[in-house]
N, C-alpha and C. Protein backbone atom coordinates (compact mmCIF):
# COMPACT_ATOMS: atom_id res chain seq x y z
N UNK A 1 0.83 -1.18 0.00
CA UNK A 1 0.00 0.00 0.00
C UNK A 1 0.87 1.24 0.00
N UNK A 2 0.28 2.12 0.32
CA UNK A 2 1.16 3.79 0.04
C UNK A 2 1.97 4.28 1.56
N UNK A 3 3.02 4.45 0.88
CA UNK A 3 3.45 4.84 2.18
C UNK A 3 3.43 7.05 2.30
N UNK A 4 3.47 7.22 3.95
CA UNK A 4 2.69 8.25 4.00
C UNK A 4 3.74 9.11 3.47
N UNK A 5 2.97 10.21 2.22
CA UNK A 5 3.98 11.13 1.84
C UNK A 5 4.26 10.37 0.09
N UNK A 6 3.62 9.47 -0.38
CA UNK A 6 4.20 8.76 -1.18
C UNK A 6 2.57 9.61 -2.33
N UNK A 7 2.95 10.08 -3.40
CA UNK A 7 2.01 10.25 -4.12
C UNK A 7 0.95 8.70 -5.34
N UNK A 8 0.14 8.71 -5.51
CA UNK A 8 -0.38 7.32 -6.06
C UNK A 8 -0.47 7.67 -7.49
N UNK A 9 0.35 6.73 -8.51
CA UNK A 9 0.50 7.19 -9.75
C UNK A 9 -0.87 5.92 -10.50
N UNK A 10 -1.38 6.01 -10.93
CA UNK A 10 -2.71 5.18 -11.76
C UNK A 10 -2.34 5.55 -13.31
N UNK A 11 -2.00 4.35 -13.76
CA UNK A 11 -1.31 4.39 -14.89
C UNK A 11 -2.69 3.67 -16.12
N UNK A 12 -2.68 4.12 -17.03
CA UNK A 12 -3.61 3.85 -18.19
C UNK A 12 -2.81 2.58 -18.64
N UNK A 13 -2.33 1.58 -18.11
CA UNK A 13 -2.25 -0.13 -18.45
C UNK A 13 -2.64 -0.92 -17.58
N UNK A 14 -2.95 -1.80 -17.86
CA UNK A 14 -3.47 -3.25 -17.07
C UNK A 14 -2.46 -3.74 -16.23
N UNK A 15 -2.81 -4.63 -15.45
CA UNK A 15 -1.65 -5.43 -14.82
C UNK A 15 -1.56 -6.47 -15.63
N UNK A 16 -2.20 -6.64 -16.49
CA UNK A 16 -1.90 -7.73 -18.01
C UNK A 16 -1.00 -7.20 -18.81
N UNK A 17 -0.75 -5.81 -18.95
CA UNK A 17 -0.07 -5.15 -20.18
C UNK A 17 -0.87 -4.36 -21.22
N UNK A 18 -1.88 -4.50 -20.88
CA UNK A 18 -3.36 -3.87 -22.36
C UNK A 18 -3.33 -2.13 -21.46
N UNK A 19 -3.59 -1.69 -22.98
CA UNK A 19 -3.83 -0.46 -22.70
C UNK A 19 -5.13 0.07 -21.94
N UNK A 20 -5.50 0.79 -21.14
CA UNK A 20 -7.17 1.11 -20.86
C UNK A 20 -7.79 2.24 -21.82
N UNK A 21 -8.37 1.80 -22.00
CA UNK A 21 -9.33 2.91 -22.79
C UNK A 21 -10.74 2.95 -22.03
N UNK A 22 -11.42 4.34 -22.58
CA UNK A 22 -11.55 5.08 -23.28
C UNK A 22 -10.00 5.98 -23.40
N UNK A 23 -9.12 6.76 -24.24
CA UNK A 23 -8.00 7.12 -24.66
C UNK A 23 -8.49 7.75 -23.45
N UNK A 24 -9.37 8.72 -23.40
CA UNK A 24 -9.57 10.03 -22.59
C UNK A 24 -9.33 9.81 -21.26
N UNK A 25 -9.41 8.44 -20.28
CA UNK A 25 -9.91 8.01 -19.07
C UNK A 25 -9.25 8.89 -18.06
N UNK A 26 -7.89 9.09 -18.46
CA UNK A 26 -7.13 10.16 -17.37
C UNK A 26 -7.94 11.53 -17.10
N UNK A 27 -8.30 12.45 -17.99
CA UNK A 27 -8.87 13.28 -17.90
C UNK A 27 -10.29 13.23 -17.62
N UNK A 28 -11.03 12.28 -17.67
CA UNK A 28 -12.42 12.11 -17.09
C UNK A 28 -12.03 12.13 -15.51
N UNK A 29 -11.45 11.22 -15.26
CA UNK A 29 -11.27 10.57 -13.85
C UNK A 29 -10.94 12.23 -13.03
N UNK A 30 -9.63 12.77 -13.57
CA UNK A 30 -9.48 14.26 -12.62
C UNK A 30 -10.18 15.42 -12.65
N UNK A 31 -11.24 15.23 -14.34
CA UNK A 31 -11.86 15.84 -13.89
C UNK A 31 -13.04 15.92 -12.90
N UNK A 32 -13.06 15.04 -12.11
CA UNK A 32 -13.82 14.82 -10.90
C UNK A 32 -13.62 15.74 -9.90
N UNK A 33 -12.12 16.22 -10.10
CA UNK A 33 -11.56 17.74 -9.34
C UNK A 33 -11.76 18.95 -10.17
N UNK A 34 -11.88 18.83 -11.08
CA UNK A 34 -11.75 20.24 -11.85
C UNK A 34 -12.71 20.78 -11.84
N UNK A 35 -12.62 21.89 -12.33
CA UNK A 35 -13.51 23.50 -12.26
C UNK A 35 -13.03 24.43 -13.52
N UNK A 36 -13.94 25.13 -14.09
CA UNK A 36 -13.80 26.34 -15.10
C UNK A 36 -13.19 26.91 -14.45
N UNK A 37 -11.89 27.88 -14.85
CA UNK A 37 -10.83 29.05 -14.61
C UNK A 37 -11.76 29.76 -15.28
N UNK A 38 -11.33 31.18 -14.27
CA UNK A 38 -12.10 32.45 -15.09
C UNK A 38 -11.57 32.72 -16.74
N UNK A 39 -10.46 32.30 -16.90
CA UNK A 39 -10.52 32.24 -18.82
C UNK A 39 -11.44 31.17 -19.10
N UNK A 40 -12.31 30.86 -18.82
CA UNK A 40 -12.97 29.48 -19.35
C UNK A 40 -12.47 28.20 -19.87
N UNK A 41 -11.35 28.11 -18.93
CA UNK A 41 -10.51 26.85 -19.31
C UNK A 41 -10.67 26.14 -18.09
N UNK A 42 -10.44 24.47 -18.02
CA UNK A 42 -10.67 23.49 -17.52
C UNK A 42 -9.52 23.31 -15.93
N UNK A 43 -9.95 23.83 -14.97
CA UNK A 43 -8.66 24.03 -13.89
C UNK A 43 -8.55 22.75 -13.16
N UNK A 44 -7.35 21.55 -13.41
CA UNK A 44 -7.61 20.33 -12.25
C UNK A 44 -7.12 21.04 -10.84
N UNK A 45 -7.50 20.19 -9.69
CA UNK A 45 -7.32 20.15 -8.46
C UNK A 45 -5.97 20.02 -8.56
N UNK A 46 -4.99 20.77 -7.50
CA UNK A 46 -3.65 20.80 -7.50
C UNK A 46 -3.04 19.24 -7.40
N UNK A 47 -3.80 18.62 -6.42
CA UNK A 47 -3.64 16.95 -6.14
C UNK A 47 -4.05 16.31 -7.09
N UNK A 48 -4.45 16.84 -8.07
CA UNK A 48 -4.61 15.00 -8.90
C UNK A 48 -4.66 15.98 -10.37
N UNK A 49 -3.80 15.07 -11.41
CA UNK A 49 -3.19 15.50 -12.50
C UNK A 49 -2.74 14.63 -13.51
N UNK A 50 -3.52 14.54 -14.35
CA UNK A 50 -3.44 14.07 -15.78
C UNK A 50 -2.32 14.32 -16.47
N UNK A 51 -2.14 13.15 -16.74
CA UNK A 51 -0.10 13.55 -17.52
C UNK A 51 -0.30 12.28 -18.52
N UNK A 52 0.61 12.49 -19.15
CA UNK A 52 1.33 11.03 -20.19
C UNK A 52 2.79 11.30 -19.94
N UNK A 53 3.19 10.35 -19.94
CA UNK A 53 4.66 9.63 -19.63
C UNK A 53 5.04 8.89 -20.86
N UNK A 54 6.00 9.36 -21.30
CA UNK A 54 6.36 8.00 -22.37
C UNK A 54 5.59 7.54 -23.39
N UNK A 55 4.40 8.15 -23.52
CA UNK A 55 3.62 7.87 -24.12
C UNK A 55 2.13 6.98 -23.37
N UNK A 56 2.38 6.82 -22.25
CA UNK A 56 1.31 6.17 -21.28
C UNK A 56 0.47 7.06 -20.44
N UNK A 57 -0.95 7.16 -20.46
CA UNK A 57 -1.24 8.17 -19.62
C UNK A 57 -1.36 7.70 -18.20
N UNK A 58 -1.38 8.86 -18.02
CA UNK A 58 -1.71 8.70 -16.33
C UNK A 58 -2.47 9.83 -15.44
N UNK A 59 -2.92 8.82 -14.18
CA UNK A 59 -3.28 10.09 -13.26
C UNK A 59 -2.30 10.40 -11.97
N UNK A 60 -2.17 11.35 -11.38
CA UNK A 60 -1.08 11.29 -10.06
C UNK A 60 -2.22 11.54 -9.35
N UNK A 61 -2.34 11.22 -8.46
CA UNK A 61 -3.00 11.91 -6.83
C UNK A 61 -2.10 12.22 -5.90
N UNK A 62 -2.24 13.47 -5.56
CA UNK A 62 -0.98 13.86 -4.61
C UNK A 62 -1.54 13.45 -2.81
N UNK A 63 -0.56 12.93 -2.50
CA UNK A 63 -0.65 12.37 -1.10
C UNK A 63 -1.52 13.01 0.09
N UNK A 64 -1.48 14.57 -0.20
CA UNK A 64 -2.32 15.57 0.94
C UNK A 64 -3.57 14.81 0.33
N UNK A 65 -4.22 14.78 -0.46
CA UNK A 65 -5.80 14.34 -0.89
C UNK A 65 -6.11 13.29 0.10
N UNK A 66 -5.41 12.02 0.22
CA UNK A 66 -5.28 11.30 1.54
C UNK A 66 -6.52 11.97 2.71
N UNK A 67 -5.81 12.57 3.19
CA UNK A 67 -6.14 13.48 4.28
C UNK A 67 -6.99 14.64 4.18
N UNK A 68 -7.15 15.13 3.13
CA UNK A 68 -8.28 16.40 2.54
C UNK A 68 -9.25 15.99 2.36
N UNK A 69 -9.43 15.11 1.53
CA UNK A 69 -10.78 13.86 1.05
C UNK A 69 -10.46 12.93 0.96
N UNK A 70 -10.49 12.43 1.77
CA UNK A 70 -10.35 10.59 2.24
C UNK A 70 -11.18 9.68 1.77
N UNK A 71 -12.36 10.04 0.90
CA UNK A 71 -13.18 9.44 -0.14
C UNK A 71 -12.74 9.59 -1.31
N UNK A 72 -12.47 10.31 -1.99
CA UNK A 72 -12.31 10.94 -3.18
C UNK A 72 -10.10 9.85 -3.04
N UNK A 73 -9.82 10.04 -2.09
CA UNK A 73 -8.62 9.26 -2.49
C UNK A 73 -9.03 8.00 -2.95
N UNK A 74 -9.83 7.25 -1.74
CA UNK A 74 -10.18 5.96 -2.23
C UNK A 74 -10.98 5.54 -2.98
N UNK A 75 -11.71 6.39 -3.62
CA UNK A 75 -12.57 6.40 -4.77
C UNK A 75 -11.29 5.92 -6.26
N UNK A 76 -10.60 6.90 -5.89
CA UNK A 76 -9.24 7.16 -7.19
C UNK A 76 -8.78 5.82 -6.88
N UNK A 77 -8.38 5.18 -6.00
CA UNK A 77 -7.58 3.94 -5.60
C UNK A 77 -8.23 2.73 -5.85
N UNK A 78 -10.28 2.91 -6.01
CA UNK A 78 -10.81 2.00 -5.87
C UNK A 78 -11.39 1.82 -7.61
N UNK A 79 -11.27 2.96 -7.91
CA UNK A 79 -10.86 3.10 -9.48
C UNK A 79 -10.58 2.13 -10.51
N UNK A 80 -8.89 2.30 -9.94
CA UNK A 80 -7.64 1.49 -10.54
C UNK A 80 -7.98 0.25 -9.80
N UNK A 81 -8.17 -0.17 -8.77
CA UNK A 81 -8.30 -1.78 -8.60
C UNK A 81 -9.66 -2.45 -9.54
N UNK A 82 -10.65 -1.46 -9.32
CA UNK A 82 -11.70 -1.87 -10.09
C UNK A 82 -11.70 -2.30 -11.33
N UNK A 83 -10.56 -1.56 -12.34
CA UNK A 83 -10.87 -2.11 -13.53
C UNK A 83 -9.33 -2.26 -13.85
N UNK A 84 -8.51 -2.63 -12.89
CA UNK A 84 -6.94 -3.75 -13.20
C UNK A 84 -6.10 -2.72 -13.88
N UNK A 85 -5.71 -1.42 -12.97
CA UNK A 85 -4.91 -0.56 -13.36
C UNK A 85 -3.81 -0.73 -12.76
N UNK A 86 -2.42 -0.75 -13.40
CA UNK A 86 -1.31 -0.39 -12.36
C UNK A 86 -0.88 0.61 -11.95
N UNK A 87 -0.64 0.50 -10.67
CA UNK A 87 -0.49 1.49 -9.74
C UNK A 87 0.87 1.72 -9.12
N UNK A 88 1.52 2.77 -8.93
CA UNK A 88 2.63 3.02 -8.44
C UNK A 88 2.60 4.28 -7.07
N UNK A 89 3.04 3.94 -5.97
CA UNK A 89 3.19 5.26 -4.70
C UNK A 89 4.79 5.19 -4.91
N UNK A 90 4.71 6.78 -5.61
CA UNK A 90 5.67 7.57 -5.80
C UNK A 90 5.93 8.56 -4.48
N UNK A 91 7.22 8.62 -4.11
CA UNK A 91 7.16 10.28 -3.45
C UNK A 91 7.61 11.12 -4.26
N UNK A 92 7.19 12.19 -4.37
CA UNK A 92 7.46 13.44 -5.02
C UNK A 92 7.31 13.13 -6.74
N UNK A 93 6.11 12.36 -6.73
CA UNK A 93 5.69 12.21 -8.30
C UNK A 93 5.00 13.30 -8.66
N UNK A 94 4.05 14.09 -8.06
CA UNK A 94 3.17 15.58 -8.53
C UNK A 94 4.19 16.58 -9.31
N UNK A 95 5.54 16.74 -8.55
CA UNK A 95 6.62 17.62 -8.85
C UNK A 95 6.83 17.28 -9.96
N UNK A 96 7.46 15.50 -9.62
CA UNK A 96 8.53 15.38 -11.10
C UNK A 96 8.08 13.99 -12.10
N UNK A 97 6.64 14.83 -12.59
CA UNK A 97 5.92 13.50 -13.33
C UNK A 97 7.03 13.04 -14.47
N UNK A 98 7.78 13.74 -15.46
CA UNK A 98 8.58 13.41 -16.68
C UNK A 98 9.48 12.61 -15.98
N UNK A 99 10.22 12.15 -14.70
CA UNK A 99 11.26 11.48 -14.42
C UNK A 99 10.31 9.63 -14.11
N UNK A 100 9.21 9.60 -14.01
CA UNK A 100 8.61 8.17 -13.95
C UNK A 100 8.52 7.49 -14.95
N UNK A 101 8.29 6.25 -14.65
CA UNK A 101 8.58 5.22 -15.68
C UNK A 101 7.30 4.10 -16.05
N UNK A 102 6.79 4.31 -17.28
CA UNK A 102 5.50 3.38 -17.21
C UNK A 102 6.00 1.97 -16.60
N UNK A 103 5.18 1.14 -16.20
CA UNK A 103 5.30 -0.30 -16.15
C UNK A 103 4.89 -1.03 -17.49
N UNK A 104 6.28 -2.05 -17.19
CA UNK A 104 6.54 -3.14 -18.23
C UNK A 104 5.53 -3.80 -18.40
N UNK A 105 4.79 -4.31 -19.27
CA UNK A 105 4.04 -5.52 -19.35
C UNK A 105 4.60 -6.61 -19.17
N UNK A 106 3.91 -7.34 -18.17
CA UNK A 106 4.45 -9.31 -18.00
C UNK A 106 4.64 -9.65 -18.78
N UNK A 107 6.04 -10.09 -18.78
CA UNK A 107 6.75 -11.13 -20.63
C UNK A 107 6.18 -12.49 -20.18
N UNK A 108 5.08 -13.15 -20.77
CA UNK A 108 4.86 -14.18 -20.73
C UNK A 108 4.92 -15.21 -22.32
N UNK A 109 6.00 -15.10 -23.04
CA UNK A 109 6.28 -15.05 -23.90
C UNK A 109 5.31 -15.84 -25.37
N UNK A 110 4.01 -15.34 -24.52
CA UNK A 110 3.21 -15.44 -25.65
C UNK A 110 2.92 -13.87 -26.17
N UNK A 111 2.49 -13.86 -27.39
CA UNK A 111 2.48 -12.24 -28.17
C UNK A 111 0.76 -12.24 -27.32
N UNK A 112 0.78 -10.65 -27.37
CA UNK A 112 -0.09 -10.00 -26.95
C UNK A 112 -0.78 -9.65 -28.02
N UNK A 113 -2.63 -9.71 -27.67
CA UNK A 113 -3.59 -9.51 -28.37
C UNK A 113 -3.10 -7.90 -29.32
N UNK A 114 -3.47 -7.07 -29.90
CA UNK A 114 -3.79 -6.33 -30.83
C UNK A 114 -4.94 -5.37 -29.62
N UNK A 115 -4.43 -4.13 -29.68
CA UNK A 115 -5.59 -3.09 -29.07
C UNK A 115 -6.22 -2.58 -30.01
């Protein structure tokens, strides 16, 4: 589980290796935090943040959310177990999303289906 101070990275792959779709899912999911900015643009919650890595998307939840909304964390957590996301507790992942690393898919050295 997360250790305290550790941010929760929810990565758009399976623990099979398959991609999740809908493409969009990162940005649905945070926007569960977001709000219109007075330019009429889409503002996420400082704690939770839609990124791609490498080409993999993702969501971060920053660790204070824990403790701010203690539903809304485990909602995000219950998320990714719900539909077989991998998950990573990063510390200081909100800061430095470009330095993370998607997860490998299991080499089970049969070829993988076609997305």
């Amino acid at each position: 589980m997360a250790d305290a101070g550790a941010d929760a990275v929810i990565w758009g792959i399976t623990r099979s290796g398959r991609t999740f779709r809908p493409s969009d899912w990162a940005e649905r999911l945070a926007g569960l935090t977001a709000a219109f900015g007075r330019d009429q643009k889409v503002v996420y919650s400082p704690h939770v943040s839609p990124v791609i890595v490498n080409g993999v998307r993702a969501v971060i939840v920053g660790h204070e959310l824990q403790s701010l909304e203690p539903r809304l964390w485990q909602f995000m957590l219950s998320f990714a177990k719900d539909n077989d996301l991998a998950v990573d507790f990063v510390a200081g992942a909100m800061d430095e999303s470009q330095s993370l690393a998607p997860p490998r898919p299991p080499s089970s050295g049969e070829p993988r289906e076609p997305v």
